[in-house]
N, C-alpha and C. Protein backbone atom coordinates (compact mmCIF):
# COMPACT_ATOMS: atom_id res chain seq x y z
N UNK A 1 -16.75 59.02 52.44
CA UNK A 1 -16.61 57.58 52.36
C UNK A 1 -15.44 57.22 51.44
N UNK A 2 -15.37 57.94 50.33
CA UNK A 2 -14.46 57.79 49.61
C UNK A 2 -12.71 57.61 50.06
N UNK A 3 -12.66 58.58 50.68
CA UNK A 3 -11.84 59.16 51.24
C UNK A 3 -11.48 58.06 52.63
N UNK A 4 -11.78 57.32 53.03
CA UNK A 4 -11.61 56.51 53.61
C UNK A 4 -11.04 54.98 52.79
N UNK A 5 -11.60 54.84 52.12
CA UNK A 5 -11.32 53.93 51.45
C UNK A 5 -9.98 53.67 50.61
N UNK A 6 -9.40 55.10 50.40
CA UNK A 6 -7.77 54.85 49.46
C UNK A 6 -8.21 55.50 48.29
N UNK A 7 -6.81 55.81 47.38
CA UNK A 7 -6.73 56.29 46.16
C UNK A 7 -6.87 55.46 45.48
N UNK A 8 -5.87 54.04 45.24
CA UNK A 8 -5.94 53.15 44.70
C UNK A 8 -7.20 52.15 44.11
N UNK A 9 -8.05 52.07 44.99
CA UNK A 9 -9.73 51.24 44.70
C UNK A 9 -10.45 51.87 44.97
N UNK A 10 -11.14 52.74 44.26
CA UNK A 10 -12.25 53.70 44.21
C UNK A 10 -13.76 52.79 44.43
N UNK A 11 -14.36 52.49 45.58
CA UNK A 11 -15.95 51.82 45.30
C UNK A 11 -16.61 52.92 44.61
N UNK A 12 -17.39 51.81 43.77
CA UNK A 12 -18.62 52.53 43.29
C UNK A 12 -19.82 52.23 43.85
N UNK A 13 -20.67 52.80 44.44
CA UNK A 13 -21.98 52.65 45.11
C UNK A 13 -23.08 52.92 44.60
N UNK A 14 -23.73 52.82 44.39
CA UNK A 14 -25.17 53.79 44.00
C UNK A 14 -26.65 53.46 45.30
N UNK A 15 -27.69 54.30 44.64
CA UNK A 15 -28.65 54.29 46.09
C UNK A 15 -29.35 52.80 45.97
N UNK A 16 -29.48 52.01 44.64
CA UNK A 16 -30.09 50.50 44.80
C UNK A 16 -29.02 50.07 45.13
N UNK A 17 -27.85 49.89 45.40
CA UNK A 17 -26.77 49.12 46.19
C UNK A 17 -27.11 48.95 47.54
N UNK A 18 -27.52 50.50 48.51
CA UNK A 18 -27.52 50.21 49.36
C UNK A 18 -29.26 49.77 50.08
N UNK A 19 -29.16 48.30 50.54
CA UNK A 19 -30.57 48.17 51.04
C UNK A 19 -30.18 47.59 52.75
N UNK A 20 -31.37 47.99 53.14
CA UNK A 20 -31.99 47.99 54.60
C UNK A 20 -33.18 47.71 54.70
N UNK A 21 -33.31 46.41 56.20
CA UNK A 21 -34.68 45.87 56.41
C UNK A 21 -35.97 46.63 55.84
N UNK A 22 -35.91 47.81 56.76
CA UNK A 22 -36.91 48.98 56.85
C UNK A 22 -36.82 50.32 56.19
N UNK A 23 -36.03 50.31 55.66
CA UNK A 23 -35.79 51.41 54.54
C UNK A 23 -34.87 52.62 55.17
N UNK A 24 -34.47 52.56 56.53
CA UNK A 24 -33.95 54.01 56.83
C UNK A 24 -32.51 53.53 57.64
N UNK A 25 -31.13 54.20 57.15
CA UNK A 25 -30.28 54.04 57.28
C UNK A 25 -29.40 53.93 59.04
N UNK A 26 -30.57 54.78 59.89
CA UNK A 26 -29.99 54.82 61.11
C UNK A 26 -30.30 53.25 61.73
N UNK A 27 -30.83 52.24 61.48
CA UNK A 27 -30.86 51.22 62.62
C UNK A 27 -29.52 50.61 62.36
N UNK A 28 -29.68 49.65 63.32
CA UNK A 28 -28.34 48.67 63.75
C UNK A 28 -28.93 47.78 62.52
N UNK A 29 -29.64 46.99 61.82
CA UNK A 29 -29.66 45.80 60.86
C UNK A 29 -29.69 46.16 59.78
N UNK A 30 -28.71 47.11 59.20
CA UNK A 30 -28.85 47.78 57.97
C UNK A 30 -27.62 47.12 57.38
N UNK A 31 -28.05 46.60 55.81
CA UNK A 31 -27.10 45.64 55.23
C UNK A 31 -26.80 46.50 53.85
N UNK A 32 -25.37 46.50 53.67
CA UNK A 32 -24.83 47.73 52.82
C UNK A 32 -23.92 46.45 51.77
N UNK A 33 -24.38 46.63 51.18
CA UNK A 33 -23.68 45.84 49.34
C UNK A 33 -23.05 46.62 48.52
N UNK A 34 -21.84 46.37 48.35
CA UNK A 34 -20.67 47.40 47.77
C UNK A 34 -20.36 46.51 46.36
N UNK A 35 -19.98 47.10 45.53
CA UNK A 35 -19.10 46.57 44.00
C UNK A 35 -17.75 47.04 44.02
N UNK A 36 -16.76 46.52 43.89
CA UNK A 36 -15.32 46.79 43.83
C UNK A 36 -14.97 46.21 42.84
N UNK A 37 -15.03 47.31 41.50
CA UNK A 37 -13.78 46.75 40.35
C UNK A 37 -13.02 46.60 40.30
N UNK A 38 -12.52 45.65 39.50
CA UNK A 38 -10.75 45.62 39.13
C UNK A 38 -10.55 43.83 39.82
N UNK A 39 -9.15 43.60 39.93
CA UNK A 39 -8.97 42.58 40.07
C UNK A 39 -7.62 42.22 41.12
N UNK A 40 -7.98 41.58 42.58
CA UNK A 40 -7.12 41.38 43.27
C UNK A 40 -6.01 40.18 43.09
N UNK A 41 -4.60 41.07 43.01
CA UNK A 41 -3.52 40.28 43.03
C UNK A 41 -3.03 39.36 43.99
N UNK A 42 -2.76 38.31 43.79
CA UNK A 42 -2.43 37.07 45.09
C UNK A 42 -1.14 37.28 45.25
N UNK A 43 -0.57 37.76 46.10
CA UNK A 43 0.84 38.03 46.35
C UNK A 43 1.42 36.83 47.33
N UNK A 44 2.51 36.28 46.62
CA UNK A 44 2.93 34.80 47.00
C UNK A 44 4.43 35.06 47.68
N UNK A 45 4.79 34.02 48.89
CA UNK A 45 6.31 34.52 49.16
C UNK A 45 6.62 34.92 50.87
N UNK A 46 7.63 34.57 50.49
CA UNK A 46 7.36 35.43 52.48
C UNK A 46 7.93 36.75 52.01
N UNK A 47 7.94 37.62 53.12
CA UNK A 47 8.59 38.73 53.53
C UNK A 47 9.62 38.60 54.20
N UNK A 48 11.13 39.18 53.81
CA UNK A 48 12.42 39.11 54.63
C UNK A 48 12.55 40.06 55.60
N UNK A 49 12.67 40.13 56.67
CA UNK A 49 12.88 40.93 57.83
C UNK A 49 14.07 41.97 57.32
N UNK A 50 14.23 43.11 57.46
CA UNK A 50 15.22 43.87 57.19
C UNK A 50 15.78 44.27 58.56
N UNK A 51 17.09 44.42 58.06
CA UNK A 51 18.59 44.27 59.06
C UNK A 51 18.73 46.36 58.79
N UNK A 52 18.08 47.04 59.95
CA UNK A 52 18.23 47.72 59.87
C UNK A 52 19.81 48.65 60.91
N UNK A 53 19.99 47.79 61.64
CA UNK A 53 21.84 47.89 62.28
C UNK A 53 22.67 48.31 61.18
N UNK A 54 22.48 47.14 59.68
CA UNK A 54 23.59 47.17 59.08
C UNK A 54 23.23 48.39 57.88
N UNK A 55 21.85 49.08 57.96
CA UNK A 55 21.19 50.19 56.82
C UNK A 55 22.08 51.36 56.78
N UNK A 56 22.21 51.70 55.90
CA UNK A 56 22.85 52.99 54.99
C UNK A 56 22.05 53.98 55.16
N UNK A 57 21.61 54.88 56.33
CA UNK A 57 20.48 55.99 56.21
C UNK A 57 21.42 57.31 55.50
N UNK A 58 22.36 57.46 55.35
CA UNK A 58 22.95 58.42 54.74
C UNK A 58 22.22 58.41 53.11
N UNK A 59 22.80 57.02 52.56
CA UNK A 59 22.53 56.36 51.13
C UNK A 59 21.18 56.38 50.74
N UNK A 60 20.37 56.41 52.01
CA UNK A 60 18.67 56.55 51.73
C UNK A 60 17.90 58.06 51.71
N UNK A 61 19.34 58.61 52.32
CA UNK A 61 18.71 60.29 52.32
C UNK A 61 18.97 60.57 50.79
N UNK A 62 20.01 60.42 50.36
CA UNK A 62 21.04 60.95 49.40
C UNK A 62 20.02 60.34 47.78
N UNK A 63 18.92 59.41 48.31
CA UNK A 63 18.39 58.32 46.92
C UNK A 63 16.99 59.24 47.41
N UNK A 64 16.62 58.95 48.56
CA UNK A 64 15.49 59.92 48.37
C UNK A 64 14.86 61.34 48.06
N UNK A 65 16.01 61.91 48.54
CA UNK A 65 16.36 63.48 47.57
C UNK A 65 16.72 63.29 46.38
N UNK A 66 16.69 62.36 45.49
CA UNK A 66 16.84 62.13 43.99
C UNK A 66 15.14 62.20 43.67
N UNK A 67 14.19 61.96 43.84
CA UNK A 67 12.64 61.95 44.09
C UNK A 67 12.37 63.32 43.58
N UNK A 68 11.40 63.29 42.11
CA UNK A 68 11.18 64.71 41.68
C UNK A 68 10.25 65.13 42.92
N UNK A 69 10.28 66.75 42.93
CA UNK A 69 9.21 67.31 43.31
C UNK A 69 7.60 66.97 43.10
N UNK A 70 6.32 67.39 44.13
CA UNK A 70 5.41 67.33 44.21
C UNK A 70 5.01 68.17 42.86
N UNK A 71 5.71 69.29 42.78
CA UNK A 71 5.48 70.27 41.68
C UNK A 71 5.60 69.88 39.90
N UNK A 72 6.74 69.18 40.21
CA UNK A 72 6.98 68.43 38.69
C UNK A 72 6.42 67.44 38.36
N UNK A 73 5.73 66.89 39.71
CA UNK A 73 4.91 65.69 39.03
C UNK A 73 3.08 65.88 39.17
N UNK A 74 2.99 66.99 39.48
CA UNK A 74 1.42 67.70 39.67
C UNK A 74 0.75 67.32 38.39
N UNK A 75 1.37 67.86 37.53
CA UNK A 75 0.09 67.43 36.14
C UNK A 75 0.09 66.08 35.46
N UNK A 76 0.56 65.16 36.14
CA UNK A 76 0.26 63.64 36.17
C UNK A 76 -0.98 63.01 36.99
N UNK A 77 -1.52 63.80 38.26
CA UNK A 77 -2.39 63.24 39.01
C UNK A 77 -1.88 62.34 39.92
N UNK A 78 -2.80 62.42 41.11
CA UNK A 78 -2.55 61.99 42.54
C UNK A 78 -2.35 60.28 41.85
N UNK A 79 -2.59 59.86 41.37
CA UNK A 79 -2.57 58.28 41.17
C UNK A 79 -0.97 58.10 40.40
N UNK A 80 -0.91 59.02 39.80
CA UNK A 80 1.04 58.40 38.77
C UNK A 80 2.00 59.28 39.60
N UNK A 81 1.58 60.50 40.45
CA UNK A 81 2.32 60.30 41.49
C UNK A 81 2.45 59.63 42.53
N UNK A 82 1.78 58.88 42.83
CA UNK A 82 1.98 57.86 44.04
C UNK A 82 2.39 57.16 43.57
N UNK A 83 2.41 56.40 42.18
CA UNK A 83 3.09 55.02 41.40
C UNK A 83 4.34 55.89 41.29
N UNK A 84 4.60 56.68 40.88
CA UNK A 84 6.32 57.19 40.77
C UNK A 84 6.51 57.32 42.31
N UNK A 85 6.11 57.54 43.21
CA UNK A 85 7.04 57.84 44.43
C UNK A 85 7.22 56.35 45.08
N UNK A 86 6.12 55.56 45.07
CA UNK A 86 6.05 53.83 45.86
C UNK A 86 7.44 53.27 45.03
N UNK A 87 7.19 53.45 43.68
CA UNK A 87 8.56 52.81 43.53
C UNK A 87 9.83 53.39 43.54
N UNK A 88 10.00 54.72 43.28
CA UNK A 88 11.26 55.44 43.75
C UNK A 88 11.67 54.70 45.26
N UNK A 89 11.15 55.19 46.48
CA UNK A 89 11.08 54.53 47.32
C UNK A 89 11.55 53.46 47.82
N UNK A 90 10.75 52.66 47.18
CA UNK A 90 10.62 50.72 47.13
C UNK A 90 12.85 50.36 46.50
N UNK A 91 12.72 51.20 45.67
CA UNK A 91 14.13 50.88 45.33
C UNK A 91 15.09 51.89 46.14
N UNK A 92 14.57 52.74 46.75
CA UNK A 92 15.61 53.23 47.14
C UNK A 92 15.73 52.39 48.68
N UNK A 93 15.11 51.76 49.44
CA UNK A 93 14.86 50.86 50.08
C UNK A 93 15.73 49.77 50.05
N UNK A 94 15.76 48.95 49.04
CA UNK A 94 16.32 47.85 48.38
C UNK A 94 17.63 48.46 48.43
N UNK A 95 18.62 49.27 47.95
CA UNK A 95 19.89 49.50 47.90
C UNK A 95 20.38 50.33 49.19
N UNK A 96 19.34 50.71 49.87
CA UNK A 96 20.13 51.12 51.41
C UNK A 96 19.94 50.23 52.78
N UNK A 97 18.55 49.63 52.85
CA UNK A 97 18.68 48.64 53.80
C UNK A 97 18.49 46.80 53.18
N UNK A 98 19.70 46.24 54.16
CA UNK A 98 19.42 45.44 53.74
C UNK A 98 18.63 43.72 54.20
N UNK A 99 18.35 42.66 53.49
CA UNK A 99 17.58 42.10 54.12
C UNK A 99 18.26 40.76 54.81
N UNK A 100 17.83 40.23 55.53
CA UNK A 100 18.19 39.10 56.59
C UNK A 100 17.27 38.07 55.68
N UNK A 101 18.74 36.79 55.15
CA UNK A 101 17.46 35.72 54.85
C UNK A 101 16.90 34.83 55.41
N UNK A 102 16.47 34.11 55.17
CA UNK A 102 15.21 33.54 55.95
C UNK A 102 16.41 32.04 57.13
N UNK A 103 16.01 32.60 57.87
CA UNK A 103 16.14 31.60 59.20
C UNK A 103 15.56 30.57 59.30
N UNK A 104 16.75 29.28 59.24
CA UNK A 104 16.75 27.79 59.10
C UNK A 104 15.75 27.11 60.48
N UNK A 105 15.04 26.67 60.85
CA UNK A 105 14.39 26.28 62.07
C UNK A 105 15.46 25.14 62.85
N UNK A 106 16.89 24.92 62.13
CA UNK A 106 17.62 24.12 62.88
C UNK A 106 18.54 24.85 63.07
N UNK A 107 18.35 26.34 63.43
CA UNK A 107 19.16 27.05 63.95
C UNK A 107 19.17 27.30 65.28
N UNK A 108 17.47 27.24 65.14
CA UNK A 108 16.68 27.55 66.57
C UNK A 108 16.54 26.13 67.30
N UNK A 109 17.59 25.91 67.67
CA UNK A 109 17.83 24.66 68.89
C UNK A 109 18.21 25.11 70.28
N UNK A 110 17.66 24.34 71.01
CA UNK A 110 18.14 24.74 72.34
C UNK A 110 19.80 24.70 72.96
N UNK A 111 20.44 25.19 73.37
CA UNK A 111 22.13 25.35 74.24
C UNK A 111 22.90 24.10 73.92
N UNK A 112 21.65 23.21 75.34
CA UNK A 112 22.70 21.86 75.04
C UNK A 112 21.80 20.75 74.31
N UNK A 113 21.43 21.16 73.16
CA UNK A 113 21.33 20.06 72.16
C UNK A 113 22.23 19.83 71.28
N UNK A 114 23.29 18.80 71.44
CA UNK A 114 24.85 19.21 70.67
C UNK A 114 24.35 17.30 69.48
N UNK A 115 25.23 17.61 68.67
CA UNK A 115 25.28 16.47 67.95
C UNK A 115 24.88 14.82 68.29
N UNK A 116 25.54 14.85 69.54
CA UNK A 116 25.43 13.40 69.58
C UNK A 116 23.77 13.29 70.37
N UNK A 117 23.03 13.97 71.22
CA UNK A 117 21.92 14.30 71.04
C UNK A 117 21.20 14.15 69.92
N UNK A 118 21.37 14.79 69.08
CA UNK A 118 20.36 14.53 67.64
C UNK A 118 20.43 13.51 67.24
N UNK A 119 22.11 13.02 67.28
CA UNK A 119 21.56 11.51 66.70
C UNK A 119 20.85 10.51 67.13
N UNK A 120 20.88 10.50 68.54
CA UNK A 120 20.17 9.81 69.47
C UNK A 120 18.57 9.86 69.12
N UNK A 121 17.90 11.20 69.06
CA UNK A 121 17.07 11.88 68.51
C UNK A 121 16.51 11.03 67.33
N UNK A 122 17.10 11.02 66.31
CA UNK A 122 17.12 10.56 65.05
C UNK A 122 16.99 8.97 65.57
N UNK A 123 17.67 8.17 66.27
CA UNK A 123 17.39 6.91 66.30
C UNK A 123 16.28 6.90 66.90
N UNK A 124 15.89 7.60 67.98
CA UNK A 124 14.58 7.28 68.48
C UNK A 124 13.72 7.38 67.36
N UNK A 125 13.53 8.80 66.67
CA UNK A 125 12.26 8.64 66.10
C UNK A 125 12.24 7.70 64.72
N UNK A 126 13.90 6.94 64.14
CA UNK A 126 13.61 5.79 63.69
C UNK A 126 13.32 5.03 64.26
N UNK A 127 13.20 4.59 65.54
CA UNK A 127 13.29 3.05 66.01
C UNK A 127 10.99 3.29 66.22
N UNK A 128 11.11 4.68 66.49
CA UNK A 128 9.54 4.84 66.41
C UNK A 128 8.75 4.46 65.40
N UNK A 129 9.20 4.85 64.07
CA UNK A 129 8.61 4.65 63.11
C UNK A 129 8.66 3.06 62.80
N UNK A 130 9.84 2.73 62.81
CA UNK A 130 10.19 1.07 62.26
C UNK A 130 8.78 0.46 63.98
N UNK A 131 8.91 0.68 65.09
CA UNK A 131 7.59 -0.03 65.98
C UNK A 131 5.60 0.27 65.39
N UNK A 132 5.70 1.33 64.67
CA UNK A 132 4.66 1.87 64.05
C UNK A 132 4.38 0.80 63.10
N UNK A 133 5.47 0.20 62.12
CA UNK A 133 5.22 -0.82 61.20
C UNK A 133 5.54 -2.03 61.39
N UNK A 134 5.42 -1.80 62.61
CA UNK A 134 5.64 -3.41 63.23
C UNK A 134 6.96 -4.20 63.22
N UNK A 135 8.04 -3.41 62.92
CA UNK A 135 9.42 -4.29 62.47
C UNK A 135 10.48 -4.11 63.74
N UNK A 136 9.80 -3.18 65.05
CA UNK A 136 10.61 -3.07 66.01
C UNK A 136 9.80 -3.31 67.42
N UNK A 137 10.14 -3.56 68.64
CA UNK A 137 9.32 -3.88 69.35
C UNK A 137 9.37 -2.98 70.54
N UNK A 138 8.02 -3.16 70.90
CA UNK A 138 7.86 -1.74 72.02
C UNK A 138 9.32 -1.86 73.12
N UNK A 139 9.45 -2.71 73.40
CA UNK A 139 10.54 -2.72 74.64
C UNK A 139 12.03 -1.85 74.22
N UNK A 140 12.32 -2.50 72.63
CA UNK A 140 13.09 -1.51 71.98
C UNK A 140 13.04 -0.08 71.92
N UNK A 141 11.71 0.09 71.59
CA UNK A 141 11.46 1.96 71.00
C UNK A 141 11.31 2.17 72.96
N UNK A 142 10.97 1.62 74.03
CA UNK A 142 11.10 2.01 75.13
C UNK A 142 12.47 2.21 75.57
N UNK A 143 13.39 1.10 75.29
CA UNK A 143 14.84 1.82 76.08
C UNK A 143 15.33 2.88 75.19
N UNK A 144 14.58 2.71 73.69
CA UNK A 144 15.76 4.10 73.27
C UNK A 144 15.24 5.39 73.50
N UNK A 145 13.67 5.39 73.86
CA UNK A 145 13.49 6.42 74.19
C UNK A 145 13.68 7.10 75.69
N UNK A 146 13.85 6.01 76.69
CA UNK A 146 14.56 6.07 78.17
C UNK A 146 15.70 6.97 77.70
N UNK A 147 16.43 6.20 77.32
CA UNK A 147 18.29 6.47 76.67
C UNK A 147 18.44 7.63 76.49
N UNK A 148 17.79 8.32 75.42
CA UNK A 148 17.49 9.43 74.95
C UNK A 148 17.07 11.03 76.57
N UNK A 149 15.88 10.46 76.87
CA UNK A 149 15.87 10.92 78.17
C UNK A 149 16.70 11.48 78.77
N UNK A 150 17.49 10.25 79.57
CA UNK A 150 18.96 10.43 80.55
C UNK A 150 19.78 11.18 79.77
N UNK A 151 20.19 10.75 78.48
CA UNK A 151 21.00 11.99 77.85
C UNK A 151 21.06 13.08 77.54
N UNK A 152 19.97 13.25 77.82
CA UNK A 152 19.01 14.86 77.66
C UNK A 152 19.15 15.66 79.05
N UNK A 153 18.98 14.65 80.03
CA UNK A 153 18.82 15.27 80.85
C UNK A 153 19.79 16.14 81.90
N UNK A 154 21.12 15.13 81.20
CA UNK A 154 22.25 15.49 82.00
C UNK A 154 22.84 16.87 81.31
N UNK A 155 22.91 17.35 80.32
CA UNK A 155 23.49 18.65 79.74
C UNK A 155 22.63 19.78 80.51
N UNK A 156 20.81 19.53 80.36
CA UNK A 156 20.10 20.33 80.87
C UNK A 156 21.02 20.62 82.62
N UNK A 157 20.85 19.71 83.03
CA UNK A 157 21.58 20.24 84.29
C UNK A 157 22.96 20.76 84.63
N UNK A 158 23.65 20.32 83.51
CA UNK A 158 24.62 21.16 83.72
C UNK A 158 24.58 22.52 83.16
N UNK A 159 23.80 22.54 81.91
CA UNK A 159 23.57 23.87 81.83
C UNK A 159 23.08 25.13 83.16
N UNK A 160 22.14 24.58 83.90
CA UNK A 160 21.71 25.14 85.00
C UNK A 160 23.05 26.05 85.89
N UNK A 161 23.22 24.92 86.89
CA UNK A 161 24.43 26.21 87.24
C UNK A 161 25.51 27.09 86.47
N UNK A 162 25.70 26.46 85.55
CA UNK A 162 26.63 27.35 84.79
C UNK A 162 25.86 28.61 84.56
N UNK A 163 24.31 28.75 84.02
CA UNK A 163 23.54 30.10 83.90
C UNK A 163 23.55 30.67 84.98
N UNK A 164 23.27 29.89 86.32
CA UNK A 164 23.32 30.59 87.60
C UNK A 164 24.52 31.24 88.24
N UNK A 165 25.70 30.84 87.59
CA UNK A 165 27.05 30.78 88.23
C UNK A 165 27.46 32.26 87.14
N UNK A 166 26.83 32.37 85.72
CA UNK A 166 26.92 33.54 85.26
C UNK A 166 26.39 35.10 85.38
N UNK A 167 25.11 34.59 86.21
CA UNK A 167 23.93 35.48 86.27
C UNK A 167 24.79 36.71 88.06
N UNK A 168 25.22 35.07 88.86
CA UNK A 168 25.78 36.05 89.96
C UNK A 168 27.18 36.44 89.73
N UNK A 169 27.49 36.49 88.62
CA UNK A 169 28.83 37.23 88.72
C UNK A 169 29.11 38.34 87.32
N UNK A 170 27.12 38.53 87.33
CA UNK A 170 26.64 39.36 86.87
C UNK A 170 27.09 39.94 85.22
N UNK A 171 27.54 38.71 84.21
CA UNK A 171 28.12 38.74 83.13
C UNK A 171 26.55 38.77 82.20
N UNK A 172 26.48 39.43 81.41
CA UNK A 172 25.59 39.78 80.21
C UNK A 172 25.36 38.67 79.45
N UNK A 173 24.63 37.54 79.90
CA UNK A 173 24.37 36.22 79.41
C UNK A 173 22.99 35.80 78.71
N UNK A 174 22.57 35.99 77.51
CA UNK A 174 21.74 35.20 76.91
C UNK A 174 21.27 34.11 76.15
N UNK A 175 20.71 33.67 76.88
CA UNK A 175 21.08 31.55 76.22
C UNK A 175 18.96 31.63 76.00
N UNK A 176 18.99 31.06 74.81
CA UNK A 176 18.04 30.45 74.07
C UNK A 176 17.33 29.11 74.06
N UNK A 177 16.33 28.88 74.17
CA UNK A 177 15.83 27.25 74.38
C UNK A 177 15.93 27.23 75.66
N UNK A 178 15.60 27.76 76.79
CA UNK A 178 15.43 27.06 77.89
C UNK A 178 14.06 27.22 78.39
């Protein structure tokens, strides 16, 4: 059981820990109560995707063969060798691959959503908000959101054959947002 569980958080169990309806461990409604010391860390943050195209695996061989031996670090115990190797590691990581930062969500727009689109965009969902508080009137927030529409709609179609007009003349084309 132990051994399942990791080096790092050792449970401690004992035989009044574990209880069951009927006293015998083989049925299916057997309810097992564990104690886990110590104290879990809240780890806050995102995680950066690493850009492994642009990684140094030479630089990561060359840092990880810097890593004492199993032998030199034997009379420390399985626990301060794993804390010396996670972070050897962890940094040798950090200086050979590197990370991609975090991606803007107004990057991820569709082809033909070009400027004058957004602004359009932007007036609609002002002219929305100002009809929400009563200072604009539905017929208004209706043509600008018509407006908006038709202008939308015409790039979408021209986008169309142009993908089709690339696809049969068989050019390596990947377009996003459609």
């Amino acid at each position: 059981m132990d051994d399942l569980i990791g080096k790092e958080k050792q449970m401690k169990y004992s035989s009044d820990h574990l209880k069951t309806d009927n006293g015998s461990l083989g049925c299916s409604d057997k309810i097992i109560e564990f104690n886990i010391p110590g104290s879990v860390k809240n780890v806050s943050g995102r995680i950066k995707p690493q850009n492994f195209i642009r990684a140094d695996f030479t630089l990561l061989r060359e840092l990880l063969g810097g890593i004492p031996e199993e032998s030199a670090l034997e009379a420390k115990g399985v626990q301060e060798y794993w804390e010396t190797f996670r972070d050897s590691f962890l940094q040798a990581q950090e200086q050979s691959i590197h990370l991609n930062g975090k991606r803007s969500r107004h990057s991820k727009k569709p082809v033909w959503l070009n400027s004058e689109l957004l602004r359009e965009l932007r007036c609609k969902k002002g002219t929305r908000e100002r009809w929400k508080r009563e200072q604009a009137s539905i017929a208004e927030y209706r043509n600008t959101s018509w407006a908006r529409r038709d202008a939308e709609r015409k790039p979408k179609g021209q986008l169309e054959p142009k993908l089709a007009r690339d696809v049969k003349s068989s050019k390596k084309v990947l377009i996003y947002g459609m």
